[in-house]
N, C-alpha and C. Protein backbone atom coordinates (compact mmCIF):
# COMPACT_ATOMS: atom_id res chain seq x y z
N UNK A 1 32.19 3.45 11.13
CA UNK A 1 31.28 4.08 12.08
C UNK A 1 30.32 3.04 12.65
N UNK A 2 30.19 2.55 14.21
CA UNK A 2 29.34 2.26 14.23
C UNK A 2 28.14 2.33 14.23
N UNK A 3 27.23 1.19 14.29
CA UNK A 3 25.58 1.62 13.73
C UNK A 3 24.76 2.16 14.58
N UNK A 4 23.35 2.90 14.67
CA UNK A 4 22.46 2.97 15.67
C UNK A 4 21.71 1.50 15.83
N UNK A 5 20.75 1.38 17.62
CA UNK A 5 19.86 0.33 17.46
C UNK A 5 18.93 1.20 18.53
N UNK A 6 17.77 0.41 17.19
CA UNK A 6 16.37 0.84 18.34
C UNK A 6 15.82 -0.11 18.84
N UNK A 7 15.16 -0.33 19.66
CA UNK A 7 14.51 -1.62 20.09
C UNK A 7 12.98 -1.31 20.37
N UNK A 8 12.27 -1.82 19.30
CA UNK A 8 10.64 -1.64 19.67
C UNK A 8 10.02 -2.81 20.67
N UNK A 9 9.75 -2.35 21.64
CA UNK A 9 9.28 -3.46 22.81
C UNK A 9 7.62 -2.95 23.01
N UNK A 10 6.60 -4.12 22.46
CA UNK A 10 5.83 -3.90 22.82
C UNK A 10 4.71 -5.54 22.45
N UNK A 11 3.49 -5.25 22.80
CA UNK A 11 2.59 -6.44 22.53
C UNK A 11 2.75 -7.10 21.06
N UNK A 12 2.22 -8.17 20.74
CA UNK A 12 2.24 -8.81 19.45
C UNK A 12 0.68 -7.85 18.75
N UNK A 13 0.86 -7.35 17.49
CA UNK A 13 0.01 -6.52 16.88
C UNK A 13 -0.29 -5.29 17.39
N UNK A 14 0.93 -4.71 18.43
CA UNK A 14 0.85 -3.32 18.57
C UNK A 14 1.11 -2.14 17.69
N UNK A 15 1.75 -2.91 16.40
CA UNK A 15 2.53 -2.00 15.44
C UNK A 15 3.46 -1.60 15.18
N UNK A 16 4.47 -2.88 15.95
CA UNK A 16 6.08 -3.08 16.28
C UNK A 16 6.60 -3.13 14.45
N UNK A 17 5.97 -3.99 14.02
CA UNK A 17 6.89 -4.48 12.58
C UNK A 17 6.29 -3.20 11.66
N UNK A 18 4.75 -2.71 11.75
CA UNK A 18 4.96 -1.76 10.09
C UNK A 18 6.17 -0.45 10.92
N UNK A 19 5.85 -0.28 11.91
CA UNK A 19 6.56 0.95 12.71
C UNK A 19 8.17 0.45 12.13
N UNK A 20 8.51 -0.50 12.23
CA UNK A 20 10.01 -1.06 11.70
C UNK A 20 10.14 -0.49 9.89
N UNK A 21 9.17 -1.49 9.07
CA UNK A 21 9.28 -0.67 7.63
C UNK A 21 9.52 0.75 7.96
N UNK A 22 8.79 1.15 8.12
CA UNK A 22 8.80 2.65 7.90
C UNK A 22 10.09 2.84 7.99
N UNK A 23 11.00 3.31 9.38
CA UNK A 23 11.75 3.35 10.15
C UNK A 23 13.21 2.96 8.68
N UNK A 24 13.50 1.46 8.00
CA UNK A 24 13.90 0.98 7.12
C UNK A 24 13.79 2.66 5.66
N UNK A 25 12.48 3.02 5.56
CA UNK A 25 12.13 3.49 4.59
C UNK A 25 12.37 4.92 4.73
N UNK A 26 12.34 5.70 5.72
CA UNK A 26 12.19 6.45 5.50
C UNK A 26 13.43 7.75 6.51
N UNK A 27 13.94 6.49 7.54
CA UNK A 27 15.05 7.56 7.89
C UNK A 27 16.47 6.87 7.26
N UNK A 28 17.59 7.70 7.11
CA UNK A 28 18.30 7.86 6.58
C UNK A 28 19.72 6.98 7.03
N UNK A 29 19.98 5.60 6.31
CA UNK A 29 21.09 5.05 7.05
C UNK A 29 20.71 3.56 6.72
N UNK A 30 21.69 2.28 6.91
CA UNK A 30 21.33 0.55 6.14
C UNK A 30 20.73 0.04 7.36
N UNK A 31 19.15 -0.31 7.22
CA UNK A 31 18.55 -0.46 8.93
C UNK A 31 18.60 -1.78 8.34
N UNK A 32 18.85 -2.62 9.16
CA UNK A 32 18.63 -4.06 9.04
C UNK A 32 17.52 -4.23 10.58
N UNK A 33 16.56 -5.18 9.81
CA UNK A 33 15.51 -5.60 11.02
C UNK A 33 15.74 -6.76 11.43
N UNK A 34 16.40 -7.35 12.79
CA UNK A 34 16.46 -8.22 13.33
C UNK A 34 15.78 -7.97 14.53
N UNK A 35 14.83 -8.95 15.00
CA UNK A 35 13.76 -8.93 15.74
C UNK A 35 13.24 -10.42 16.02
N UNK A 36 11.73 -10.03 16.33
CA UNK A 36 11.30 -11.82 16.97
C UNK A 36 11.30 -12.12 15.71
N UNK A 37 10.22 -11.93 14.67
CA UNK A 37 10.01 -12.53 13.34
C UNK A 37 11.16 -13.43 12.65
N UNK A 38 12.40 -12.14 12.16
CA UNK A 38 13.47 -13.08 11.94
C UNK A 38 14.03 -14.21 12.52
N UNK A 39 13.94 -14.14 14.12
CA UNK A 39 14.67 -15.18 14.97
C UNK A 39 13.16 -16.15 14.47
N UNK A 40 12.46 -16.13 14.36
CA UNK A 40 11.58 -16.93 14.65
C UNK A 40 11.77 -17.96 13.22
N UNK A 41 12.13 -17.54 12.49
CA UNK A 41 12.42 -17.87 11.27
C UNK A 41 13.25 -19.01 10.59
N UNK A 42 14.53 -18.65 11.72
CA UNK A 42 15.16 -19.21 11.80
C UNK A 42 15.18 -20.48 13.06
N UNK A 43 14.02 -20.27 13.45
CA UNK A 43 14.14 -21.14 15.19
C UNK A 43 13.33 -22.58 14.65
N UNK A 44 14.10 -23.64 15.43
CA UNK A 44 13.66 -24.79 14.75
C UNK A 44 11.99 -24.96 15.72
N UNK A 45 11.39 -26.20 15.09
CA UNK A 45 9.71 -26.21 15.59
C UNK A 45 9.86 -26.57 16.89
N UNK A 46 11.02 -27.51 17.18
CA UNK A 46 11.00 -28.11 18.54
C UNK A 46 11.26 -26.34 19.89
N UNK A 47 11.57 -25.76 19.50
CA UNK A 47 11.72 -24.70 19.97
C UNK A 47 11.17 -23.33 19.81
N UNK A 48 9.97 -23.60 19.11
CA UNK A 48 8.95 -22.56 19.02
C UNK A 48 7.92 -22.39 20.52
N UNK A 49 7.40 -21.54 20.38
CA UNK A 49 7.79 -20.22 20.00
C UNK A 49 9.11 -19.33 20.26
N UNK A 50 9.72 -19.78 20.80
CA UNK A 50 11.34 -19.16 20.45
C UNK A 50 10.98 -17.55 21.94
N UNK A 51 11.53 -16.92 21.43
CA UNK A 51 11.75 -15.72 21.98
C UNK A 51 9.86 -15.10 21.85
N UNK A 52 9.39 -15.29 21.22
CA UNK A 52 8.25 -15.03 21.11
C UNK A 52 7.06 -15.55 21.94
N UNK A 53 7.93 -16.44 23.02
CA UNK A 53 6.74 -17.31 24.25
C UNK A 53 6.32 -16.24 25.04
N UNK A 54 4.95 -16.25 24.95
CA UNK A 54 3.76 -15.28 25.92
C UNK A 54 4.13 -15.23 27.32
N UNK A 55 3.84 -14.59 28.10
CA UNK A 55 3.41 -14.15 29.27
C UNK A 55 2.74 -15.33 30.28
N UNK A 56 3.04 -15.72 31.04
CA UNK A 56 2.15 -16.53 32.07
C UNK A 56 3.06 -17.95 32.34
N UNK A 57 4.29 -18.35 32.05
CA UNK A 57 5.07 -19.47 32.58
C UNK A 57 4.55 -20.14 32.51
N UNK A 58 3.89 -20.56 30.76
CA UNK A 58 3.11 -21.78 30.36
C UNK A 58 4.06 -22.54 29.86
N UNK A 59 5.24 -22.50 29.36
CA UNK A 59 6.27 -23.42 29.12
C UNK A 59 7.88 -23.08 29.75
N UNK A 60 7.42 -23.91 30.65
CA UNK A 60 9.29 -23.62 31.54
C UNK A 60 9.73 -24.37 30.99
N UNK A 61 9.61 -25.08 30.18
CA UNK A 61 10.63 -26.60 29.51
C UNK A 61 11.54 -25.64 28.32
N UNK A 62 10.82 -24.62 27.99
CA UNK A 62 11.75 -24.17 26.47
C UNK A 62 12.18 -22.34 27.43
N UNK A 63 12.20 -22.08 28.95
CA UNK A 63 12.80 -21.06 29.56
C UNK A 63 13.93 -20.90 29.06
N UNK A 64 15.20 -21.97 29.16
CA UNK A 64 16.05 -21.81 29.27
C UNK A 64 16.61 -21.52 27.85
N UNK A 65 16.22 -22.20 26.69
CA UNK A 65 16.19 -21.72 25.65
C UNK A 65 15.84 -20.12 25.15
N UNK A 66 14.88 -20.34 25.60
CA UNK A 66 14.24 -18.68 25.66
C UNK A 66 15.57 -17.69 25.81
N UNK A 67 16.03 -17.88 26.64
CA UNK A 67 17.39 -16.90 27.67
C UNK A 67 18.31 -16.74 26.35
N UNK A 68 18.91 -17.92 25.75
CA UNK A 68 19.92 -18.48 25.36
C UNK A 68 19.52 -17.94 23.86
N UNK A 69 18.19 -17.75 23.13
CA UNK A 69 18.14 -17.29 22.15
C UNK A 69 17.81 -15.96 21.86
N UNK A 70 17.59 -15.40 22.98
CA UNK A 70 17.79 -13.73 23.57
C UNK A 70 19.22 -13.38 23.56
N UNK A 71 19.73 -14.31 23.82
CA UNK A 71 21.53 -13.93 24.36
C UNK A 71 21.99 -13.82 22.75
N UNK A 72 21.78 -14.97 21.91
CA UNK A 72 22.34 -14.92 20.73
C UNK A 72 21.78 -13.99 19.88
N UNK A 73 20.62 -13.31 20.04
CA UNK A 73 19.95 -11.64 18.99
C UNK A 73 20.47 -11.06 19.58
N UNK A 74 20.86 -10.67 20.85
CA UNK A 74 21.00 -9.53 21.50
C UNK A 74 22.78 -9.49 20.72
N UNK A 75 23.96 -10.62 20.94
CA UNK A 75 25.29 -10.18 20.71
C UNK A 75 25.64 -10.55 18.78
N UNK A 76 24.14 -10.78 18.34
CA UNK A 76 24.11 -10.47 16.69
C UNK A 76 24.01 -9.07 16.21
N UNK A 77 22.86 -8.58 17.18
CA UNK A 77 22.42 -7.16 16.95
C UNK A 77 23.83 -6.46 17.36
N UNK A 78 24.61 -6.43 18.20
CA UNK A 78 25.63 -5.69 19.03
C UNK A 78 26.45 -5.89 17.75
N UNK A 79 27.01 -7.08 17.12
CA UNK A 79 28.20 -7.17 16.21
C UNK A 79 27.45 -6.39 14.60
N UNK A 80 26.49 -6.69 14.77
CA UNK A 80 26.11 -5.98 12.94
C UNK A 80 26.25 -4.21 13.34
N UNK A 81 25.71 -3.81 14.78
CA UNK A 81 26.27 -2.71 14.64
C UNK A 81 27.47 -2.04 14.56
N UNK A 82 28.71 -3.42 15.33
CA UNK A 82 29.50 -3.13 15.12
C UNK A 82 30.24 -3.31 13.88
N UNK A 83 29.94 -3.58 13.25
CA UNK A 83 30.25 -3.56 11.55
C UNK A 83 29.69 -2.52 10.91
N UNK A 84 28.63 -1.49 11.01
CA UNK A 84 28.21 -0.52 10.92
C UNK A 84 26.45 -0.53 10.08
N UNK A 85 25.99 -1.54 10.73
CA UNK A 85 24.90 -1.45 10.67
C UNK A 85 24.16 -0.79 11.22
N UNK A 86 22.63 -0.03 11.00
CA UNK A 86 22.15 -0.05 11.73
C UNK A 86 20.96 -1.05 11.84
N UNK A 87 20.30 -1.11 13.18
CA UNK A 87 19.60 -2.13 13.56
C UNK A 87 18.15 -1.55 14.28
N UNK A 88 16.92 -2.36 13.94
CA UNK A 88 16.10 -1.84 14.66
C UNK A 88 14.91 -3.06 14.45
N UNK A 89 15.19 -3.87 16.17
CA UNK A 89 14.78 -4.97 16.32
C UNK A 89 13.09 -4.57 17.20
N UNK A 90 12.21 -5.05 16.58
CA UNK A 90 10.64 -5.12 16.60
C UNK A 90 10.60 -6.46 17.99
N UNK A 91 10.51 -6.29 19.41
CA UNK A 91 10.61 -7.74 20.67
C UNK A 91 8.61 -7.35 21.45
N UNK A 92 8.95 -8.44 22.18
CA UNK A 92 7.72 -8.54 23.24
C UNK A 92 8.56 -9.06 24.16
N UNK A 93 9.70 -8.36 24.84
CA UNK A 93 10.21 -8.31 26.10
C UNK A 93 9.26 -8.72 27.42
N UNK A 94 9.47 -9.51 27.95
CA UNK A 94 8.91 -9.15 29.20
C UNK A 94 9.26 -10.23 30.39
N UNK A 95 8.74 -10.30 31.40
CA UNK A 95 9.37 -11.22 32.48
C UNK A 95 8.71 -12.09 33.14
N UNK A 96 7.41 -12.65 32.29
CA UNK A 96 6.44 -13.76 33.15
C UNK A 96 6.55 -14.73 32.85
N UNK A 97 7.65 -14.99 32.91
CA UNK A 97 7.86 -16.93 32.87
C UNK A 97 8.02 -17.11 34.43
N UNK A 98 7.89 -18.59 34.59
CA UNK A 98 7.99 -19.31 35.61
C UNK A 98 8.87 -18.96 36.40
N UNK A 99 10.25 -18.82 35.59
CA UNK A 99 11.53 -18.97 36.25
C UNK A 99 12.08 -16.77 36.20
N UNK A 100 12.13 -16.13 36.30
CA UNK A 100 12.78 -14.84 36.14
C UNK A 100 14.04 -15.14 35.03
N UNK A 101 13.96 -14.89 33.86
CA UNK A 101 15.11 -14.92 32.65
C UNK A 101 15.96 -13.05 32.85
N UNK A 102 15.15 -12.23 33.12
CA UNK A 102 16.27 -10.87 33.52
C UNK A 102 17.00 -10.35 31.82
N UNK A 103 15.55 -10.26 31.19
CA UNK A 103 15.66 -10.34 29.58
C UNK A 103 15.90 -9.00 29.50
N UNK A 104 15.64 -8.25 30.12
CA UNK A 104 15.47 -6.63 29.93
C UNK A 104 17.07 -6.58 30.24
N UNK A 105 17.88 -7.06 31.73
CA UNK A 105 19.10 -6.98 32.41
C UNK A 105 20.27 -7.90 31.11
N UNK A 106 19.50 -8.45 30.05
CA UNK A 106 20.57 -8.94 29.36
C UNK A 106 20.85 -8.09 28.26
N UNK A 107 19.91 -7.43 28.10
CA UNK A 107 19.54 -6.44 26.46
C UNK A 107 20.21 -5.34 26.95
N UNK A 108 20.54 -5.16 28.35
CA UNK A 108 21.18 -4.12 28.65
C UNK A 108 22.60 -4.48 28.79
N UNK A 109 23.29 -5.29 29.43
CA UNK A 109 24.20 -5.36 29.05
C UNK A 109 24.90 -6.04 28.14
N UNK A 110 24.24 -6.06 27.41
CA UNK A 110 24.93 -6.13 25.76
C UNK A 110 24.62 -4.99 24.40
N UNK A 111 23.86 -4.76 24.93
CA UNK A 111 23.33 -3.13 24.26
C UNK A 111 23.66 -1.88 24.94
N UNK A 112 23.12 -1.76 25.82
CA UNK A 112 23.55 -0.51 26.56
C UNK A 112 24.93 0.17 26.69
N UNK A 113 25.57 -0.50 26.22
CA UNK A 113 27.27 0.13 26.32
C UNK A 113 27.72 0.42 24.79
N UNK A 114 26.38 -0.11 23.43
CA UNK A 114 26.23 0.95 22.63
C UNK A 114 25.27 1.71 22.08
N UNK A 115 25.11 2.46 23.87
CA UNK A 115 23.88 3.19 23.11
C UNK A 115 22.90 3.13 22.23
N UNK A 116 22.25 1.83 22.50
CA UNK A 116 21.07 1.47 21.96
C UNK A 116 20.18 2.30 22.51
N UNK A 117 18.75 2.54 22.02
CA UNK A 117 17.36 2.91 22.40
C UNK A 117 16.32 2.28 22.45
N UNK A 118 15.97 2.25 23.76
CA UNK A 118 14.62 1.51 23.88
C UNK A 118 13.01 2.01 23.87
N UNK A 119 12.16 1.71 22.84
CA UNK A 119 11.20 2.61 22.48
C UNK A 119 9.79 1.26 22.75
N UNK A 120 8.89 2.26 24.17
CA UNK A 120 7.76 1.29 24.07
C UNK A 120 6.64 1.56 23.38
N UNK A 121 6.52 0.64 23.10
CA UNK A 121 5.09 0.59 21.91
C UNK A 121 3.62 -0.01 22.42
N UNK A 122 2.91 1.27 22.66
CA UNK A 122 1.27 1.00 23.01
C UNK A 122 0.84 0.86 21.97
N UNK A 123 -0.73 0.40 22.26
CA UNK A 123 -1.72 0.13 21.40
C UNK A 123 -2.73 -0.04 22.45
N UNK A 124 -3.81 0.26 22.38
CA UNK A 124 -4.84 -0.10 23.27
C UNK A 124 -5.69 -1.26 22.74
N UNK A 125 -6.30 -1.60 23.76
CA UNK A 125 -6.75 -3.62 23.71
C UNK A 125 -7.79 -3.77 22.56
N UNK A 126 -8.65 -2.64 22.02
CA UNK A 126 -9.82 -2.37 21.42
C UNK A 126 -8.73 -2.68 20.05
N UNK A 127 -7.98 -1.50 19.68
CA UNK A 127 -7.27 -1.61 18.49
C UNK A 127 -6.32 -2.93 18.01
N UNK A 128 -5.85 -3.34 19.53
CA UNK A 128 -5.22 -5.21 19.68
C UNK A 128 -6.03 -5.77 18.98
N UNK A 129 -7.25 -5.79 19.46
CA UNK A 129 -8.30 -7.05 18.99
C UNK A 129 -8.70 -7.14 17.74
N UNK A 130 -8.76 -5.48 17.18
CA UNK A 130 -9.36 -5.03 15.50
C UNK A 130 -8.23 -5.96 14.75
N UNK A 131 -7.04 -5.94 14.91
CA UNK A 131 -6.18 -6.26 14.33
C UNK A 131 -5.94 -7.72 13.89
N UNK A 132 -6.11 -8.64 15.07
CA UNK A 132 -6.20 -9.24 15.17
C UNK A 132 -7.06 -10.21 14.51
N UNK A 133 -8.61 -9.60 14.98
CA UNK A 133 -9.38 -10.08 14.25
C UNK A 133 -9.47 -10.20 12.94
N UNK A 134 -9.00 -8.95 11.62
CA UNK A 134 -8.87 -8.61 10.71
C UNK A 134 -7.90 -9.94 10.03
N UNK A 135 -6.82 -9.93 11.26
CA UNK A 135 -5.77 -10.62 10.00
C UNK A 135 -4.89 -12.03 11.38
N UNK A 136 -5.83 -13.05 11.50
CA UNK A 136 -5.47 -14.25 12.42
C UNK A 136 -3.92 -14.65 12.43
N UNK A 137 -3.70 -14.35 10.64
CA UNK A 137 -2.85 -15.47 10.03
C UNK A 137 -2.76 -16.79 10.69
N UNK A 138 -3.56 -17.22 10.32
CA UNK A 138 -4.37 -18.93 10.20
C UNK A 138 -4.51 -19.55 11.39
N UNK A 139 -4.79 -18.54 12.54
CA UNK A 139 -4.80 -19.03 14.00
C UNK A 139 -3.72 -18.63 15.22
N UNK A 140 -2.26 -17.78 14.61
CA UNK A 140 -1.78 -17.68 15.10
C UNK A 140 -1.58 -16.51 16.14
N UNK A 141 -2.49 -15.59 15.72
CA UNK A 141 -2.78 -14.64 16.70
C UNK A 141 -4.37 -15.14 17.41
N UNK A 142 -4.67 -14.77 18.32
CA UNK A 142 -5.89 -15.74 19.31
C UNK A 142 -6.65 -14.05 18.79
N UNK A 143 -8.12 -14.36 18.85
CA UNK A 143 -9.23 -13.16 18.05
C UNK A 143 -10.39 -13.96 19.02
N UNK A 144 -11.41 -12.83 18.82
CA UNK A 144 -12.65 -13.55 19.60
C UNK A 144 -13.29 -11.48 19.47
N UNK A 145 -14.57 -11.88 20.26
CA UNK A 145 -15.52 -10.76 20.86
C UNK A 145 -14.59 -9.95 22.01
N UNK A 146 -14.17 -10.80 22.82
CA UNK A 146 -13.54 -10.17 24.08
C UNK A 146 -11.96 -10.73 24.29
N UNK A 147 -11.24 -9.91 24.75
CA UNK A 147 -9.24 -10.38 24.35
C UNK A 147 -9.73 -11.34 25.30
N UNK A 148 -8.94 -12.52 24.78
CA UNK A 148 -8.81 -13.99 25.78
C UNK A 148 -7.77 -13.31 26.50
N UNK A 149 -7.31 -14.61 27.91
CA UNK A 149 -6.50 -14.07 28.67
C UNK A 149 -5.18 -14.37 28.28
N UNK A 150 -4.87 -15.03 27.53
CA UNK A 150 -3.23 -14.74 26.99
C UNK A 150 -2.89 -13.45 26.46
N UNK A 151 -4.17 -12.74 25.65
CA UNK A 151 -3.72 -11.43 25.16
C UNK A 151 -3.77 -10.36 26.00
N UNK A 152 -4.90 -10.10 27.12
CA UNK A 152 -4.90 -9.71 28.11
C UNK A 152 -3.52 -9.90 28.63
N UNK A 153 -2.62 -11.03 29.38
CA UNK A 153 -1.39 -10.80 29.83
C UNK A 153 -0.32 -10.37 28.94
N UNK A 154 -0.46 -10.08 27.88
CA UNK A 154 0.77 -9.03 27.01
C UNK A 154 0.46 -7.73 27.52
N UNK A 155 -0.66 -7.29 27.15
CA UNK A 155 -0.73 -6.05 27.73
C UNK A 155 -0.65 -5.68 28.89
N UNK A 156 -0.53 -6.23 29.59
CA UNK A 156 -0.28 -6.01 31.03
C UNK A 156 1.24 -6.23 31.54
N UNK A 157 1.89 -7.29 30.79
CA UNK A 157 3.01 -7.88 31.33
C UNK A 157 4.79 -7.29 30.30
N UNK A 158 4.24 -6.92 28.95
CA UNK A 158 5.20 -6.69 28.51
C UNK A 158 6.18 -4.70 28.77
N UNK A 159 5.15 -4.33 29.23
CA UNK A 159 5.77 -2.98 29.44
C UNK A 159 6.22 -2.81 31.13
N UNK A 160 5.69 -3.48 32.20
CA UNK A 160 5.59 -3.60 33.76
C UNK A 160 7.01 -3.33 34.15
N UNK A 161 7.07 -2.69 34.93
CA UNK A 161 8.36 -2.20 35.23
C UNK A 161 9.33 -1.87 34.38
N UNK A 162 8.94 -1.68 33.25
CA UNK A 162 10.09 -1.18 32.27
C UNK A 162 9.88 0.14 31.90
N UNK A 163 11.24 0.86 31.67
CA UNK A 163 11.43 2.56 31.69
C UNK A 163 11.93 2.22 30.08
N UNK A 164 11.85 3.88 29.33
CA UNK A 164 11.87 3.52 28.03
C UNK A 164 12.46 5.31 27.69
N UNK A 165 13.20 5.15 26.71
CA UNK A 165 13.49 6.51 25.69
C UNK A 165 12.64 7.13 25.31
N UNK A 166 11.50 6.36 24.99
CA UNK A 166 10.61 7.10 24.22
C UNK A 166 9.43 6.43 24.48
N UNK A 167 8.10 6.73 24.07
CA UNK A 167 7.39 5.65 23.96
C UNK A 167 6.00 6.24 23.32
N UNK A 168 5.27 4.96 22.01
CA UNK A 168 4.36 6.04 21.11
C UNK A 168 3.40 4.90 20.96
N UNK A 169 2.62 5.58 20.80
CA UNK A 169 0.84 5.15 20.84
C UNK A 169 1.05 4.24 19.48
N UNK A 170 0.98 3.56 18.95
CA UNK A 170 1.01 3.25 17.69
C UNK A 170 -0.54 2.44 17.49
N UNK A 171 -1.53 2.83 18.17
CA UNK A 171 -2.60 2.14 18.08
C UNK A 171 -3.39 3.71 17.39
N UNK A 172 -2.84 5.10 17.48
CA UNK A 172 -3.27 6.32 17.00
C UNK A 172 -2.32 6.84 16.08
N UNK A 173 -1.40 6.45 16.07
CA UNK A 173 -0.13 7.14 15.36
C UNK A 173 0.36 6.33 14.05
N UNK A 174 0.09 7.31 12.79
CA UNK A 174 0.35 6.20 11.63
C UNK A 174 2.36 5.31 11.78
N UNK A 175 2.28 4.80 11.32
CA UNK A 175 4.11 4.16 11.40
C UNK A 175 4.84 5.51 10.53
N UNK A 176 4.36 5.98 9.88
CA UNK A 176 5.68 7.33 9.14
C UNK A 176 5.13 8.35 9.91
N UNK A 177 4.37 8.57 11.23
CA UNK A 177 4.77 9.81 11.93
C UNK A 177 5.91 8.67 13.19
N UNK A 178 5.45 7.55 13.36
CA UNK A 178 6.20 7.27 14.47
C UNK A 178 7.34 7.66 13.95
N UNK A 179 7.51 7.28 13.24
CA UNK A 179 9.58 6.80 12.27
C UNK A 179 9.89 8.52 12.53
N UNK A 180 8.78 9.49 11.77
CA UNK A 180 9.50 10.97 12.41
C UNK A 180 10.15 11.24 13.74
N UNK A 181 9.06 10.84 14.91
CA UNK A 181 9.11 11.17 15.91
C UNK A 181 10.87 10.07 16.19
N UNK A 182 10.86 8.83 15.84
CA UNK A 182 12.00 8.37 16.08
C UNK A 182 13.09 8.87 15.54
N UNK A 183 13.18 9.48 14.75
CA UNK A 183 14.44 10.06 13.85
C UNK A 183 14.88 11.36 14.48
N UNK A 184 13.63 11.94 15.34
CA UNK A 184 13.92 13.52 15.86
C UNK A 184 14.78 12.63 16.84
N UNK A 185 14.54 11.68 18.14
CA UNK A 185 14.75 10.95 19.13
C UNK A 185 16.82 10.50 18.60
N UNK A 186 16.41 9.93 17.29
CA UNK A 186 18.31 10.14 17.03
C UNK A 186 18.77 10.59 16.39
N UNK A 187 18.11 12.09 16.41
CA UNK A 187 19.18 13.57 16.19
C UNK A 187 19.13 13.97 17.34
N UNK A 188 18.93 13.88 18.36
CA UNK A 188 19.03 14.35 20.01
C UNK A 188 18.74 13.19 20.93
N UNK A 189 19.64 12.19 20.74
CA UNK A 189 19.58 11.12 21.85
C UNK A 189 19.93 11.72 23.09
N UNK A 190 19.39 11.01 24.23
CA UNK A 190 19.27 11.31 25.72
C UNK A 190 21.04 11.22 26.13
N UNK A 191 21.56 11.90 26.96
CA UNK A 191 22.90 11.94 27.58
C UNK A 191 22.99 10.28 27.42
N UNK A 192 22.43 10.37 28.62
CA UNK A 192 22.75 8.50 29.67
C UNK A 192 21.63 7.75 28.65
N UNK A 193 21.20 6.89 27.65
CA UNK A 193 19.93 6.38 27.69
C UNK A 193 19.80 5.24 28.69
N UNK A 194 18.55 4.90 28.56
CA UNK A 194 17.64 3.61 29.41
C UNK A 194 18.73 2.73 29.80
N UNK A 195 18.84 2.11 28.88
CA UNK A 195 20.07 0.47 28.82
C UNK A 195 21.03 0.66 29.56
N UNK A 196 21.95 2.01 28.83
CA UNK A 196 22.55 2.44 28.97
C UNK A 196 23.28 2.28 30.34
N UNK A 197 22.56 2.93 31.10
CA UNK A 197 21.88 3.69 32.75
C UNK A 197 21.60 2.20 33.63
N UNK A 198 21.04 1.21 32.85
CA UNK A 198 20.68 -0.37 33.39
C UNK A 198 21.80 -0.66 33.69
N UNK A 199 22.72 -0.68 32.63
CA UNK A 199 23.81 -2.01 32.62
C UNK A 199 24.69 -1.56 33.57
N UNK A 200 24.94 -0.22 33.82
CA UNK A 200 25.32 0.20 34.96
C UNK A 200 25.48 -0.39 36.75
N UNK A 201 23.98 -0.67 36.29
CA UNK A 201 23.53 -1.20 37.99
C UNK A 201 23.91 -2.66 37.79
N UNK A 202 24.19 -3.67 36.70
CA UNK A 202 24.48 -4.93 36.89
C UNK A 202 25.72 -5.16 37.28
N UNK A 203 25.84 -6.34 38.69
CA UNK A 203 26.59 -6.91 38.85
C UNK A 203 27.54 -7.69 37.76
């Protein structure tokens, strides 16, 4: 049987990864989490931040990489489902690099033809910043009085023109009601979903 995949697309500290535990814990089926974290994990230093590069086309030198290590999660995630995993990858999708990478148009056609789900994940900037502030891990999330403007452009840039299956506050919503609300979402998936419906329109 093949596996389900969800895809949580939202800001860094919106509540992408506990929303993932849960999700692992508490609905029913072998969720494997492949996401930025893992890729990141595995991504060598010369190529950091990996899939995880911010908003604003501050490094076009590692774009093309960027693409290329999107391409390789996206047809990892596709084969573990097809082995009968399921999958439910925690991203910060979005399209403000220098160059247009068409990251959303690749996740679709390599996902979308198995009915993957794409679920966006809010948080509002107040609850961004609490978080943040609370827990830096040693500089790597940016904290202050007021969101600097790199964090400012996640929130603005990672959801922009993107349509979604679902999409949940997780800046109000504990992670084991989200995981409910996601589990009702695949006992009654949408006819056509999102991706689905995308990969359609690609040339």
């Amino acid at each position: 049987m093949t596996g389900r995949i969800i895809i949580l697309n939202g800001a860094p500290r919106s509540g992408k990864s506990s929303l993932a535990k849960a999700i692992q814990a508490s609905i029913a089926g072998t969720w494997l989490n492949l996401g930025v974290d893992s890729l990141a994990a595995s991504t060598p230093p010369a190529l950091m931040p990996g899939i995880g590069l911010r908003p604003g086309g501050e490094r076009p030198d590692l774009e093309t990489k960027v693409a290329e290590l999107y391409d390789l999660l996206f047809a990892s995630i596709g084969l573990a489902a097809q082995r009968g995993f399921d999958i439910v990858s925690d991203l910060g999708m979005h399209e403000d690099y220098a160059t247009p990478l068409r990251i959303l148009d690749r996740a679709a056609a390599a996902l979308g033809p198995a009915g993957a789900l794409i679920i966006g994940i809010d948080c509002d900037i107040d609850e961004i910043m609490r978080r943040r502030n609370a827990n830096p891990q040693g500089g790597l999330y940016l904290g202050g009085d007021t969101p600097p403007p790199p964090v400012l452009r996640w929130q603005e840039g990672v959801h922009r023109n993107n349509d979604y299956d679902l999409r949940l506050d997780m800046g109000r919503l504990t992670p084991d009601a989200g995981a409910r609300t996601i589990a009702g979402l695949l006992d009654h998936p949408p006819a056509l979903p999102v991706l689905a419906k995308r990969a359609t329109t690609l040339s």
